[in-house]
C-alpha atoms as a PDB file:
ATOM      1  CA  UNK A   1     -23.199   0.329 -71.096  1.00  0.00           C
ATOM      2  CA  UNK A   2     -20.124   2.047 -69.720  1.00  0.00           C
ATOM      3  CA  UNK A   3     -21.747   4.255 -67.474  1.00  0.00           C
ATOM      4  CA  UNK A   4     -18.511   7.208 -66.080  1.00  0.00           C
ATOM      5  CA  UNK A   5     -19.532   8.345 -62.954  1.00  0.00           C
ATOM      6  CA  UNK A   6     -21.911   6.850 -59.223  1.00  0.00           C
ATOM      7  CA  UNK A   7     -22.939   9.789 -57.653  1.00  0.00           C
ATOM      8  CA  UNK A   8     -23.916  13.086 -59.752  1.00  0.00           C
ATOM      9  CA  UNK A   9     -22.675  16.984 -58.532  1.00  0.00           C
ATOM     10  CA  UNK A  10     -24.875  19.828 -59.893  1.00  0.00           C
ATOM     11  CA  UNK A  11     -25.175  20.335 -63.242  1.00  0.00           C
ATOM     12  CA  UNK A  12     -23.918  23.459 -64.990  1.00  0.00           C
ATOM     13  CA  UNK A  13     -25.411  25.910 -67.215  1.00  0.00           C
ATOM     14  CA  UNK A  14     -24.038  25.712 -71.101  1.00  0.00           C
ATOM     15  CA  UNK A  15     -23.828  28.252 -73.928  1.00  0.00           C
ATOM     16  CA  UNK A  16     -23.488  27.236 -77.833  1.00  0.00           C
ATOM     17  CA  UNK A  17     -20.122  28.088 -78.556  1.00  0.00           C
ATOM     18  CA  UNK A  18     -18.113  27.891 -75.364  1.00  0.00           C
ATOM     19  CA  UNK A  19     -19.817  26.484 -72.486  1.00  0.00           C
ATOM     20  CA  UNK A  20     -17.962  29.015 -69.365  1.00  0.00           C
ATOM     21  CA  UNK A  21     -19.767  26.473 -66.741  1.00  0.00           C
ATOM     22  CA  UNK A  22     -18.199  23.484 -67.840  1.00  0.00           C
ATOM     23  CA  UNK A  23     -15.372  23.598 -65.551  1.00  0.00           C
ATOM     24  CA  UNK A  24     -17.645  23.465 -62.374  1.00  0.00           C
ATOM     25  CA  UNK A  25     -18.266  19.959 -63.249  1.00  0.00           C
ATOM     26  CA  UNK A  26     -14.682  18.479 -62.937  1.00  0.00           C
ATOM     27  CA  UNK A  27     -13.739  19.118 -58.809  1.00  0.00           C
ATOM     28  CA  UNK A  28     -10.530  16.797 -59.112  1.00  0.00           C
ATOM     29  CA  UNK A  29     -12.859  14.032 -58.546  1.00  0.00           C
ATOM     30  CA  UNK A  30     -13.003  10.790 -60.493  1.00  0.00           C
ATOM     31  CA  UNK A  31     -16.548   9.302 -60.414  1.00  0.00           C
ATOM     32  CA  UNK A  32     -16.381   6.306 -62.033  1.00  0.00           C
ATOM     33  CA  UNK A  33     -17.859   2.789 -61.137  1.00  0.00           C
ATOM     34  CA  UNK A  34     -14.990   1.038 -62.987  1.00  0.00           C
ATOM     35  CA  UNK A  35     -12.360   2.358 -61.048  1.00  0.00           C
ATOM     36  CA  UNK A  36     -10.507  -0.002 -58.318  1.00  0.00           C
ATOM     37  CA  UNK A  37     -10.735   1.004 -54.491  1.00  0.00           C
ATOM     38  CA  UNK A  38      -7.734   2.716 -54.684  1.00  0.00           C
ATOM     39  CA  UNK A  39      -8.167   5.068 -57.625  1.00  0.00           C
ATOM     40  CA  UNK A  40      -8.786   8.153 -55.653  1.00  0.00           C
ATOM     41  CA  UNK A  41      -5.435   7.879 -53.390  1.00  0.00           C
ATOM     42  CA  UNK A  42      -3.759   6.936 -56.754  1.00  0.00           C
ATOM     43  CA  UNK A  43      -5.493  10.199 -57.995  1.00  0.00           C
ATOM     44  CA  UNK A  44      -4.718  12.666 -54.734  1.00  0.00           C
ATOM     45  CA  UNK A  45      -1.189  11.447 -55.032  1.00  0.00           C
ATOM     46  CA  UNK A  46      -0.688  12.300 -58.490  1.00  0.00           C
ATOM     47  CA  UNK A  47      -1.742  15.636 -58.036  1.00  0.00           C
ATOM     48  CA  UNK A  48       0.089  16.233 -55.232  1.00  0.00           C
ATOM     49  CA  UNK A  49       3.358  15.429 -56.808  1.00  0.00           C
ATOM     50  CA  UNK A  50       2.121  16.881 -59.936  1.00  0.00           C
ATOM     51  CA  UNK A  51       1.604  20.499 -58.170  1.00  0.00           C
ATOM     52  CA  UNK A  52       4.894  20.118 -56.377  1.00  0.00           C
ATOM     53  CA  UNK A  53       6.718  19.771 -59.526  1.00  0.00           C
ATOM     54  CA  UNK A  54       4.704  22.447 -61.271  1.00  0.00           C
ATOM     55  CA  UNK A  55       5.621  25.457 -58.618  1.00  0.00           C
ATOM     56  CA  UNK A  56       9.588  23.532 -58.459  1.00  0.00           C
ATOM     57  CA  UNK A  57       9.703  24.223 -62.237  1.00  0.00           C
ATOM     58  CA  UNK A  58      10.748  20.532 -62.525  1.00  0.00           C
ATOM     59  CA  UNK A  59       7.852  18.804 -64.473  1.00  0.00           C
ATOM     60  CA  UNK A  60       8.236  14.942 -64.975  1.00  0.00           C
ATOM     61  CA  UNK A  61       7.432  12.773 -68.164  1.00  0.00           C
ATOM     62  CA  UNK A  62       6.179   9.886 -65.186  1.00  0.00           C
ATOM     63  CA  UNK A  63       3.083  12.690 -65.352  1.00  0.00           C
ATOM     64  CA  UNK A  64       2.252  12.525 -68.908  1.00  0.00           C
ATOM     65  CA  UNK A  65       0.183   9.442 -69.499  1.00  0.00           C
ATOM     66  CA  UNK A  66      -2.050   9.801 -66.393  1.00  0.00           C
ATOM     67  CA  UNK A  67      -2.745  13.684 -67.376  1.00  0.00           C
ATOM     68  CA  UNK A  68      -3.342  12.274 -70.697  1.00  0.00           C
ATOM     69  CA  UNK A  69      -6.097   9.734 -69.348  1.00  0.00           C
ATOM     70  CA  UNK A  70      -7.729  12.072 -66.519  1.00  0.00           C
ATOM     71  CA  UNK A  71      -7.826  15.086 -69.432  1.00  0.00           C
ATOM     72  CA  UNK A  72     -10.169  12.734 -71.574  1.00  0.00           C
ATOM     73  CA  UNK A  73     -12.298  12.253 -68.276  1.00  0.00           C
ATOM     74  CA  UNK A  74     -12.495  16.009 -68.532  1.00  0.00           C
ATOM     75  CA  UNK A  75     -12.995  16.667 -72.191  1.00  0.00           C
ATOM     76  CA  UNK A  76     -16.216  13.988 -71.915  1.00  0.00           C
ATOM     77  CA  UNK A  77     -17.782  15.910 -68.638  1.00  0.00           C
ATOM     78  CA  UNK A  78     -17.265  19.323 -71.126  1.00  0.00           C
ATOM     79  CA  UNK A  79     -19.114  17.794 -73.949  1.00  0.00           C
ATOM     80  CA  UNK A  80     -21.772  16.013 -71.924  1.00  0.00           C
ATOM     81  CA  UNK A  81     -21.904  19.726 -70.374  1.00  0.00           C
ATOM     82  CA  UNK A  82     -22.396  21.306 -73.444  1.00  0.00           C
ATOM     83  CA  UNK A  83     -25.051  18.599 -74.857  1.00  0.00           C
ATOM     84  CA  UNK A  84     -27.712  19.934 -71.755  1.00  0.00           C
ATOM     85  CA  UNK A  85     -26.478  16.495 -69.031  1.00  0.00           C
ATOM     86  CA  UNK A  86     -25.213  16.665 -66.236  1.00  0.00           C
ATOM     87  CA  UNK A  87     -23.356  13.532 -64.382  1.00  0.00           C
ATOM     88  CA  UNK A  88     -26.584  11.713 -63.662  1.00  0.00           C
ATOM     89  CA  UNK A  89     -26.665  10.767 -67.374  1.00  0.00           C
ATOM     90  CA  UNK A  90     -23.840   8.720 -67.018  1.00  0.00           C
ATOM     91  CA  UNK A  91     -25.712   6.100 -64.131  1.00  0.00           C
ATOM     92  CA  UNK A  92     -25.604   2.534 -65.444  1.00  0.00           C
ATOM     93  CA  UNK A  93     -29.465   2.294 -66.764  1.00  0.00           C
ATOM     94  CA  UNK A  94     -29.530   5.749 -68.136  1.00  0.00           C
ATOM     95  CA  UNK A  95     -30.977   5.865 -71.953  1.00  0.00           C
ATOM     96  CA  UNK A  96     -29.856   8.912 -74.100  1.00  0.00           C
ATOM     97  CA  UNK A  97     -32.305  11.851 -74.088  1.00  0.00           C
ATOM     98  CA  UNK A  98     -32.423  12.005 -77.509  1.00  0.00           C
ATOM     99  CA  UNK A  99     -33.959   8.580 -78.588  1.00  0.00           C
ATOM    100  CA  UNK A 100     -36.658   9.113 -76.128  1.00  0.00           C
ATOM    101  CA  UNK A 101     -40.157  10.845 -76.556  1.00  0.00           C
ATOM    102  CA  UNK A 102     -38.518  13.157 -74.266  1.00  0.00           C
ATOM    103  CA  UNK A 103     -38.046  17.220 -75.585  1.00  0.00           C
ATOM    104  CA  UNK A 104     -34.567  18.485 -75.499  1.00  0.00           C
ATOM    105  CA  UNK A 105     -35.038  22.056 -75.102  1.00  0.00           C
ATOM    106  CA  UNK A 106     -31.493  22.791 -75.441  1.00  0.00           C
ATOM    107  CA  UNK A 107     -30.757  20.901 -78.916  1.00  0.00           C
ATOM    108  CA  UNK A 108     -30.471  24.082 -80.772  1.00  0.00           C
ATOM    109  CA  UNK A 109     -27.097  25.657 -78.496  1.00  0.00           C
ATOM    110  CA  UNK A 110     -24.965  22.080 -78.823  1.00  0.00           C
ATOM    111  CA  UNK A 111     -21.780  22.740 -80.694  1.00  0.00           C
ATOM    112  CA  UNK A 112     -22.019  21.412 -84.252  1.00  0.00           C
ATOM    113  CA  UNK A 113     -20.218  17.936 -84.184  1.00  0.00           C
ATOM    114  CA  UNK A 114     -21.717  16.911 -80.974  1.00  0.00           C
ATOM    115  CA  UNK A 115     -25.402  17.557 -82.610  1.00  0.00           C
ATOM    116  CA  UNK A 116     -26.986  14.565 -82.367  1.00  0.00           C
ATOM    117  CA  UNK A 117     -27.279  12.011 -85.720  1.00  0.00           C
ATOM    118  CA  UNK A 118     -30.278  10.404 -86.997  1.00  0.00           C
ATOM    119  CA  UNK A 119     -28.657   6.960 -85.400  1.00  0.00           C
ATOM    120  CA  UNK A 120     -28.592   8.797 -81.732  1.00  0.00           C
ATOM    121  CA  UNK A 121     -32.452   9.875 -82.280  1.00  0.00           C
ATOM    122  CA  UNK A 122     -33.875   6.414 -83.617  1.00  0.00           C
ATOM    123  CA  UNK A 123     -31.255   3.399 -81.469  1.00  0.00           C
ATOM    124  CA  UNK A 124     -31.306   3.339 -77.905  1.00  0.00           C
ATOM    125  CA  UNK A 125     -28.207   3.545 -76.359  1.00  0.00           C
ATOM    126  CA  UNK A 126     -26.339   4.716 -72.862  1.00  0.00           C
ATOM    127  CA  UNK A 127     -25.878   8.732 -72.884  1.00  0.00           C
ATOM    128  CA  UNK A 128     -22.256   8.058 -72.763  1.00  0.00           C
ATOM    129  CA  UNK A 129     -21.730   7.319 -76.335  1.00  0.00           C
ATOM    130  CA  UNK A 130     -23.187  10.767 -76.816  1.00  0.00           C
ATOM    131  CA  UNK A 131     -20.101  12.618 -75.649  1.00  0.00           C
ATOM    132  CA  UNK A 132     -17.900  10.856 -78.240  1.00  0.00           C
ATOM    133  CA  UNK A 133     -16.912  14.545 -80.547  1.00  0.00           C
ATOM    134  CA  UNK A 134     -17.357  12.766 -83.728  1.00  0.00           C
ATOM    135  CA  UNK A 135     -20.624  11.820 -85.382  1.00  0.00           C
ATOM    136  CA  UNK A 136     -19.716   9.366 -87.157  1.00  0.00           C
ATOM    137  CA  UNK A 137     -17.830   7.545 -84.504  1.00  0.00           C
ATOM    138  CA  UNK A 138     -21.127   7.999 -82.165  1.00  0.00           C
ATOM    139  CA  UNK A 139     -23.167   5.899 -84.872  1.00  0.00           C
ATOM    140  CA  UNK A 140     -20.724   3.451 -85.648  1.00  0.00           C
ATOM    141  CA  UNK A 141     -20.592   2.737 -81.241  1.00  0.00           C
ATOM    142  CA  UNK A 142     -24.394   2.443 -81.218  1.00  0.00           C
ATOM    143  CA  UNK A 143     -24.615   0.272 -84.377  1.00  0.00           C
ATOM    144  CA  UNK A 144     -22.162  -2.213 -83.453  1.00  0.00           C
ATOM    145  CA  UNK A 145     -22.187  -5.425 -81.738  1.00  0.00           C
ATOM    146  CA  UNK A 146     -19.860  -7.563 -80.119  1.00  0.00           C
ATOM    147  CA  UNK A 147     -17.427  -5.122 -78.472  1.00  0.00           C
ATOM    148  CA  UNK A 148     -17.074  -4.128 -74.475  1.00  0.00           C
ATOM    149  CA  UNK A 149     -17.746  -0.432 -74.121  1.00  0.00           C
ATOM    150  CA  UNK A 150     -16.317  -0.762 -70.656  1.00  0.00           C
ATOM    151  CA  UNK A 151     -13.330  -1.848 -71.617  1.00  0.00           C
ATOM    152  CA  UNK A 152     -13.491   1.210 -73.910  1.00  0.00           C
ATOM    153  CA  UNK A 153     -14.301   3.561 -71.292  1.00  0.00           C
ATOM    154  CA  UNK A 154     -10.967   1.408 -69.437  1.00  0.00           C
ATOM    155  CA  UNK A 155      -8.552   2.428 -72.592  1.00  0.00           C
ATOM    156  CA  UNK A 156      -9.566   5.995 -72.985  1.00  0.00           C
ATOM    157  CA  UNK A 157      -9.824   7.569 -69.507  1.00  0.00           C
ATOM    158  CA  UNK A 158      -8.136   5.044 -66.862  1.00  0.00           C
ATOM    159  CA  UNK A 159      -5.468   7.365 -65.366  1.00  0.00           C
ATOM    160  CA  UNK A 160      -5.197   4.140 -62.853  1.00  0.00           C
ATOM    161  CA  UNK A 161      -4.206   2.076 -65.914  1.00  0.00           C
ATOM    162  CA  UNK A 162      -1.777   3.640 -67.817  1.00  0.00           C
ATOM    163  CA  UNK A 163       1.495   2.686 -70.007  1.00  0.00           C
ATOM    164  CA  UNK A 164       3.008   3.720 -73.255  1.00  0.00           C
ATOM    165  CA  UNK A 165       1.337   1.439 -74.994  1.00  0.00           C
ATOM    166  CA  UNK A 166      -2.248   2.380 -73.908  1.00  0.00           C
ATOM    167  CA  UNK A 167      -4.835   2.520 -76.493  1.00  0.00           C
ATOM    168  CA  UNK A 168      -5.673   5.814 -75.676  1.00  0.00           C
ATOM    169  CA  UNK A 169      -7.046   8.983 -76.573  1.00  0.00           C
ATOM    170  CA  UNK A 170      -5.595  12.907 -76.358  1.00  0.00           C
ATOM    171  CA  UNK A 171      -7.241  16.214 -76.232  1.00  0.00           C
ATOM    172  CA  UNK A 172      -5.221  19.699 -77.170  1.00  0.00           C
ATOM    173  CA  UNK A 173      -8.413  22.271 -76.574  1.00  0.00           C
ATOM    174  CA  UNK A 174     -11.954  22.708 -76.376  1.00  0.00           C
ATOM    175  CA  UNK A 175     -13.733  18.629 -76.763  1.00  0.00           C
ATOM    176  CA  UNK A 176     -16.119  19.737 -79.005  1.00  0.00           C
ATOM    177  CA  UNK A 177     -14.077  20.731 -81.645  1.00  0.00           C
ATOM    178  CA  UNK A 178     -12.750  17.763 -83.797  1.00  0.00           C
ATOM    179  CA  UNK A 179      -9.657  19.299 -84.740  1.00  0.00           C
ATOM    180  CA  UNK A 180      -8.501  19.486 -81.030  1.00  0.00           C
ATOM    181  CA  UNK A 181      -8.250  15.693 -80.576  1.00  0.00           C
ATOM    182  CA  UNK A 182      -4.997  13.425 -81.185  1.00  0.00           C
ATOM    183  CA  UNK A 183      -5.912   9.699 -81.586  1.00  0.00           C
ATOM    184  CA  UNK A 184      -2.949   7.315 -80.313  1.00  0.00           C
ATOM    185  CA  UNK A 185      -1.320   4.309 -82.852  1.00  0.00           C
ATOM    186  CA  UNK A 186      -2.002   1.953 -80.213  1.00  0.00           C
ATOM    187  CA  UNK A 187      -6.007   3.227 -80.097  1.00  0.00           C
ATOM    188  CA  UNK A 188      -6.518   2.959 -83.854  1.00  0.00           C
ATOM    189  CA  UNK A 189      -4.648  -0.656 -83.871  1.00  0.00           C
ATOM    190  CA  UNK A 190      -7.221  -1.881 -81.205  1.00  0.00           C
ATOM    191  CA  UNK A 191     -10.562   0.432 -81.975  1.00  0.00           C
ATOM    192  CA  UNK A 192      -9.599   2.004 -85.307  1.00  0.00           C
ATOM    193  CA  UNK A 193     -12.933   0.137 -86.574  1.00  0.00           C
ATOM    194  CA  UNK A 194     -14.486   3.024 -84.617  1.00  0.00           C
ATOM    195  CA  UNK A 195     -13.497   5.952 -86.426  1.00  0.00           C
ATOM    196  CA  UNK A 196     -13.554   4.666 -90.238  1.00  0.00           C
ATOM    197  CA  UNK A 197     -14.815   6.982 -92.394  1.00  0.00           C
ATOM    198  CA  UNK A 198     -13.734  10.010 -89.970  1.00  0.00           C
ATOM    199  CA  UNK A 199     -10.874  11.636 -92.234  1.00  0.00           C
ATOM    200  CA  UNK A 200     -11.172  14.550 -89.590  1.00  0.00           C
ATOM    201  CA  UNK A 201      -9.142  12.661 -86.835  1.00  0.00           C
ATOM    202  CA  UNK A 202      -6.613  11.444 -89.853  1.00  0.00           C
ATOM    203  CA  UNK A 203      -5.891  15.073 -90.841  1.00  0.00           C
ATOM    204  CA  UNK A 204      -6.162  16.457 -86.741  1.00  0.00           C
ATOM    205  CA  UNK A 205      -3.538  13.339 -85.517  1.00  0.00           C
ATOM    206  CA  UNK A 206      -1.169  13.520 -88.132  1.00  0.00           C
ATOM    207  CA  UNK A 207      -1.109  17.708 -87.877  1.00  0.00           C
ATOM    208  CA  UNK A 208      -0.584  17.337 -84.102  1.00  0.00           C
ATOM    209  CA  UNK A 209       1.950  14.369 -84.517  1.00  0.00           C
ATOM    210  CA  UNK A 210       3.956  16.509 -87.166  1.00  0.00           C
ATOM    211  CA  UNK A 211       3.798  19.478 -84.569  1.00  0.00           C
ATOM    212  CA  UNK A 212       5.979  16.585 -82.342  1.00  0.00           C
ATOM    213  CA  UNK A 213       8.341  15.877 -85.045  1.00  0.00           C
ATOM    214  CA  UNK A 214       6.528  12.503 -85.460  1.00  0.00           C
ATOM    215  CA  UNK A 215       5.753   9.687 -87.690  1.00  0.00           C
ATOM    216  CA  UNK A 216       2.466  10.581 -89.733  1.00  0.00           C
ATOM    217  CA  UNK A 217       0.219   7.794 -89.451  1.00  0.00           C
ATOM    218  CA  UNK A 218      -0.893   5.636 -92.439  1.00  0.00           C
ATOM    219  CA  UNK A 219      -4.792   6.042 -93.140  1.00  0.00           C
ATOM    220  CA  UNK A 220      -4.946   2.165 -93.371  1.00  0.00           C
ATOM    221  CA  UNK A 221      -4.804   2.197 -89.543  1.00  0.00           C
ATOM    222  CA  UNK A 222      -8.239   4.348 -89.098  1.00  0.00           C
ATOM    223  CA  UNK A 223      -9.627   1.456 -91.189  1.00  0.00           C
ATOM    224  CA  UNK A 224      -9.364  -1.575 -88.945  1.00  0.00           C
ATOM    225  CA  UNK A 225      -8.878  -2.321 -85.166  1.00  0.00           C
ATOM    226  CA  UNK A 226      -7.763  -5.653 -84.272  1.00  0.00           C
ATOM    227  CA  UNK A 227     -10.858  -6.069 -82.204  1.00  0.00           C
ATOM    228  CA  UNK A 228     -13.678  -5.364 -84.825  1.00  0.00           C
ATOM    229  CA  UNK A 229     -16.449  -6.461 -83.832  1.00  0.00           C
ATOM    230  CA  UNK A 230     -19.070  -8.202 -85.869  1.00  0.00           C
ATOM    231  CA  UNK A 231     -21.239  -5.781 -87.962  1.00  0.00           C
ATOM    232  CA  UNK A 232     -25.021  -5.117 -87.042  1.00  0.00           C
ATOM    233  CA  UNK A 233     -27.597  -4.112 -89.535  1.00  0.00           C
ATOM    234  CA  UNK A 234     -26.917  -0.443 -88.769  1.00  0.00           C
ATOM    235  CA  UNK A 235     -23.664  -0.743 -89.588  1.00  0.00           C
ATOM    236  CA  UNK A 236     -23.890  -3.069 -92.750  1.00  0.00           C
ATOM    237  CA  UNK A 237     -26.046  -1.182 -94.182  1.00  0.00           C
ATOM    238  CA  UNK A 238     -24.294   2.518 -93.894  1.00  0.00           C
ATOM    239  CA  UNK A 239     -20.515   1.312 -94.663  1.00  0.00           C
END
């Protein structure tokens, strides 16, 4: 699975509604075992130019998309915050806590959407998929087939790889709240398969893109991505 992070910091502390801790988990660092050699000079120059033109009062659009990318990174290490992990959930053989015999003492205090489904408690799958905001986007992850989470993981949070085009993802506020999040045209043309049935994200995007003075998107495109892939049982049988 698409595992975010090598090494693991200390975990944090969370409370139900806003977890204060969560912010101790991101030190400018980007722990991630897909990342090329040179992602963390890429990184310490971008925020070196990016704090020079904050205090000049001269911010740059060249800034935008890899903010965009590295504030995912940070709105999945608040959510897996908030669900009880802490970055050693995200190693490469990890299994979600919550389809495990394992007790979850601190099930009751997650935020509402990031409660975990039925599908999260019964199907094994890589903790990762947990952080997703939406519940029925986590389901419709573990239930499919045929798709390349890593190159999901890639699309939504690889400040390394960015362009205008980028199939990508952005976040306005607090992670765990679905009305905070801002899906991009070129995300829903390649993984809109992932969030059918999620009329939350149709309403939240085309709010946020109106707030730009932009296009609303048509709800046909939160029907199909262009790289479906094929149906498991799971899925079959809920859609």
């Amino acid at each position: 699975m698409g595992p975010l992070v090598d090494q693991a910091p200390a975990s944090a502390a969370h409370e139900k509604t806003a977890p204060a801790s969560t912010s101790s988990l991101w030190t400018g660092e980007y722990l991630c075992r897909l990342a090329p050699g040179h992602a963390q000079r890429h990184l310490a120059r971008f925020q070196a130019a990016a704090h020079w033109s904050y205090v000049t009062g001269n911010p740059t659009a060249d800034h935008l998309l890899t903010t965009v990318k590295l504030n995912v990174y940070r709105a999945f290490v608040q959510n897996m915050a908030a669900l009880g992990m802490d970055l050693t959930w995200t190693k490469e053989d990890a299994i979600s806590p919550f389809c495990t015999s394992r007790p979850w003492p601190s099930v009751h205090a997650i935020p509402a959407h990031l409660q975990p489904t039925p599908t999260q408690r019964q199907v094994p799958h890589h903790p990762w998929l947990d952080f997703f905001p939406h519940p029925r986007m986590r389901d419709r992850l573990i239930l499919a087939s045929g798709y390349d989470d890593d190159e999901l993981c890639v699309d939504i949070m690889a400040f390394w790889n960015s362009n205008d085009d980028d199939p990508g993802l952005i976040i306005w506020g607090q992670p765990w709240d679905l009305r905070n999040w801002d899906l991009s045209e070129g995300f829903l043309r390649k993984w809109g398969w992932t969030v059918q049935e999620c009329p939350e994200w149709l309403h939240s995007t085309n709010s946020w893109r109106s707030l730009r003075g932009e296009k609303r998107l048509p709800h046909s495109l939160f029907q199909m991505g262009a790289s479906q892939p094929p149906a498991g049982p799971g899925i079959a049988q809920q859609d």
